[in-house]
Every structure is written in structure tokens, then in C-alpha cells.
C-alpha atoms as a PDB file:
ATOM      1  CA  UNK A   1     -17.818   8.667  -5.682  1.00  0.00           C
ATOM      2  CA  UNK A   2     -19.325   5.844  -7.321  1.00  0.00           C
ATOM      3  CA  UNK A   3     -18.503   2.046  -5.747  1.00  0.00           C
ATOM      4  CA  UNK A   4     -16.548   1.352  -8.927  1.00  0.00           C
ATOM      5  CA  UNK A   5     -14.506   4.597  -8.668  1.00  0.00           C
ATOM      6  CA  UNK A   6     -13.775   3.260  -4.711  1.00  0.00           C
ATOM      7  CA  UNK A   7     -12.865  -0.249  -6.494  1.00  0.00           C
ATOM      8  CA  UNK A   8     -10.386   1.375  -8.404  1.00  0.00           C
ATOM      9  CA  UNK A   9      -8.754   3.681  -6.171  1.00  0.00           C
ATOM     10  CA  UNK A  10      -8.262   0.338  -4.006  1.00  0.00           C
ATOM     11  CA  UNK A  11      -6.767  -1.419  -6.711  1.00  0.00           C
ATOM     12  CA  UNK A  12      -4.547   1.316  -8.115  1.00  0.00           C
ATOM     13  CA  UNK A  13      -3.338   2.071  -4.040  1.00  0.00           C
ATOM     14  CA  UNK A  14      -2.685  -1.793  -3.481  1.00  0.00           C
ATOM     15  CA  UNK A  15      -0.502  -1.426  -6.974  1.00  0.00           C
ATOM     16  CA  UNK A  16       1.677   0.947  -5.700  1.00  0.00           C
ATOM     17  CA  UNK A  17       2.387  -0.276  -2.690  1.00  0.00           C
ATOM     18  CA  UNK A  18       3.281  -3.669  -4.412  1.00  0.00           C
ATOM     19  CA  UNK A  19       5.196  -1.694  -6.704  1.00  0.00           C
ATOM     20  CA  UNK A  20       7.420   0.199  -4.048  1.00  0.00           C
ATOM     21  CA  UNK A  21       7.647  -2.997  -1.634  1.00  0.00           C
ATOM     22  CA  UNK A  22       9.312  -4.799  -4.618  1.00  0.00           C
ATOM     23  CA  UNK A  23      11.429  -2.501  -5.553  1.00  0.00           C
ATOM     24  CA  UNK A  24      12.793  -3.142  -2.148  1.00  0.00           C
ATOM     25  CA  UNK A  25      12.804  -6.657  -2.937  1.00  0.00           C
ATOM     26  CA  UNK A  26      10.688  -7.083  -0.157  1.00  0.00           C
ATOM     27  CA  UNK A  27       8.210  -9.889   0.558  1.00  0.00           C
ATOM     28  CA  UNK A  28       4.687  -9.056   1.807  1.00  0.00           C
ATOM     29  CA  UNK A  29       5.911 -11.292   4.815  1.00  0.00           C
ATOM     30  CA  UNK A  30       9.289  -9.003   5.627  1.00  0.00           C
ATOM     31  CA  UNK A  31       7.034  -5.546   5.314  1.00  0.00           C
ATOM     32  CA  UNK A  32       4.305  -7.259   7.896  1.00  0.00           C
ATOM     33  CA  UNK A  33       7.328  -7.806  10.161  1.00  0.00           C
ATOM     34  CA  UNK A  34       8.897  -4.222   9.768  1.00  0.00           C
ATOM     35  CA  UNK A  35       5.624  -2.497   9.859  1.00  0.00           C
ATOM     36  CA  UNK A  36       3.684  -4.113  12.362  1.00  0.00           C
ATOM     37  CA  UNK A  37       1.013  -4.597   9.605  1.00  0.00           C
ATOM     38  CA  UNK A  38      -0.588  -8.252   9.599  1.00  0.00           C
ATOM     39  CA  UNK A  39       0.370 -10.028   6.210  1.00  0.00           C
ATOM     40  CA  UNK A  40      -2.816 -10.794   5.590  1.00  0.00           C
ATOM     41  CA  UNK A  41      -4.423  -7.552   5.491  1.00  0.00           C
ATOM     42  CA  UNK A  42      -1.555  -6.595   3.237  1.00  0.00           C
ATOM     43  CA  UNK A  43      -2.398  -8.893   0.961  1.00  0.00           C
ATOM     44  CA  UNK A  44      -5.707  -7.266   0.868  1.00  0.00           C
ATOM     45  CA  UNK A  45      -4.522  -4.168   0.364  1.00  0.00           C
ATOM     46  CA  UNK A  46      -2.584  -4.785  -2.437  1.00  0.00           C
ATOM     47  CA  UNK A  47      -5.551  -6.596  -4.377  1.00  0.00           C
ATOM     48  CA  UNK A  48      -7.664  -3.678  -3.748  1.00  0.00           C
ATOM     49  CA  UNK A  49      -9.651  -5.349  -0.946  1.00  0.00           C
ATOM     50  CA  UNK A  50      -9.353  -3.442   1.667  1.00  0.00           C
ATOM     51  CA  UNK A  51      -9.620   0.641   2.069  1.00  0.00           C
ATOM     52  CA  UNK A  52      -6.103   1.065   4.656  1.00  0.00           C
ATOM     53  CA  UNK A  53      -6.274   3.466   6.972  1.00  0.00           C
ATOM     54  CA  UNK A  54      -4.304   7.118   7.271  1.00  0.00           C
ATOM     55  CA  UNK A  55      -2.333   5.637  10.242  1.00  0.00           C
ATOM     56  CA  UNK A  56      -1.019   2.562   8.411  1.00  0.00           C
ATOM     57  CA  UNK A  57      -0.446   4.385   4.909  1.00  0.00           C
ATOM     58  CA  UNK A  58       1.863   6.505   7.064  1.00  0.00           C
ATOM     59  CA  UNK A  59       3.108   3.008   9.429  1.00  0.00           C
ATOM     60  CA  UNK A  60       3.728   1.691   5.623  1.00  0.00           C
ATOM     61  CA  UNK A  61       5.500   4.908   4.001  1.00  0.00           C
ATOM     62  CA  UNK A  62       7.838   5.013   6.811  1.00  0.00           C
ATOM     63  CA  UNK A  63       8.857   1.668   6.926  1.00  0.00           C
ATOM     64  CA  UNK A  64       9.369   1.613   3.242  1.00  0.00           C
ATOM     65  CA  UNK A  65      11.107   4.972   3.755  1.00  0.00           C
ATOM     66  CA  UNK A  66       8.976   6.883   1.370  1.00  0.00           C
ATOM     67  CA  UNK A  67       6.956  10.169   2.219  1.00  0.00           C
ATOM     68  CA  UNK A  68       3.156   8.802   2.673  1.00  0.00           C
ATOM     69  CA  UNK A  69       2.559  11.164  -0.567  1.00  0.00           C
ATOM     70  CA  UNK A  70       4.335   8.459  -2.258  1.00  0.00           C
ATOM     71  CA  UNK A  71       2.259   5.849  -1.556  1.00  0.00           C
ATOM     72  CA  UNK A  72      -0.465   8.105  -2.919  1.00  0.00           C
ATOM     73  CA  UNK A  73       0.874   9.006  -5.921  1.00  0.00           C
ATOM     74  CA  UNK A  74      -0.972   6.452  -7.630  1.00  0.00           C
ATOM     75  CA  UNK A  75       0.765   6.660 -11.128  1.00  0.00           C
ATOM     76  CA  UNK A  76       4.026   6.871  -9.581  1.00  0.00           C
ATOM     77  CA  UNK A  77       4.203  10.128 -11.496  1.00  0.00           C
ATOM     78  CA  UNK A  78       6.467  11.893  -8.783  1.00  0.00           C
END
């Protein structure tokens, strides 16, 4: 996989999370608190910055109170 196609994957991942965290009306601040997940490398994630780990995409899924699957259904096709 090519750095770009990383990029990407990144980006679209930090979209969907974005996307479901709204739809809770949630701030980046209130899923930090409920998660355990610093704000700051949320905010990372959802620009595509940083590459999240398995343990927090499921620390994130639950707290959100999606399956992790969700999270990584990337066109929010399920």
C-alpha cells in the first residue's frame, strides 16, 4: 500500500468517526471524556493524522455504542 493509499484510509477513518460522533451530537471534548481517549489525538484522528490503534477503534466503537465494524465501514455503507 502506497503512502497516499495510507493517507486516505486515515482521512476516510477520521471521517467516519466525525460522522458517527456527531450524529451523537457529541463534541470531540465529551467522546475524550467517555472514552478515555485524549482530545487531542482525536483530533488527529479525525483529520487523518494519526493511524489509531485496534484497542482504541474498539475503546471508541463502544463508547459510541457502535460495533467496531462500524467505525470501519468507511462509506457508511452498512
Amino acid at each position: 500500500m502506497t503512502d497516499a493509499e495510507q493517507t486516505e484510509l486515515r482521512r476516510r477513518f477520521g471521517l467516519r468517526l466525525a460522522s458517527l460522533r456527531k450524529s451523537l451530537g457529541w463534541s470531540q471534548e465529551q467522546l475524550s471524556l467517555e472514552s478515555g481517549v485524549a482530545r487531542s489525538y482525536l483530533g488527529g484522528v479525525e483529520r487523518g493524522r494519526h493511524n489509531t490503534a485496534l484497542v482504541n477503534i474498539c475503546r471508541l466503537a463502544e463508547t459510541l455504542g457502535v460495533k467496531p465494524y462500524a467505525l470501519l465501514d468507511l462509506d457508511g455503507e452498512l
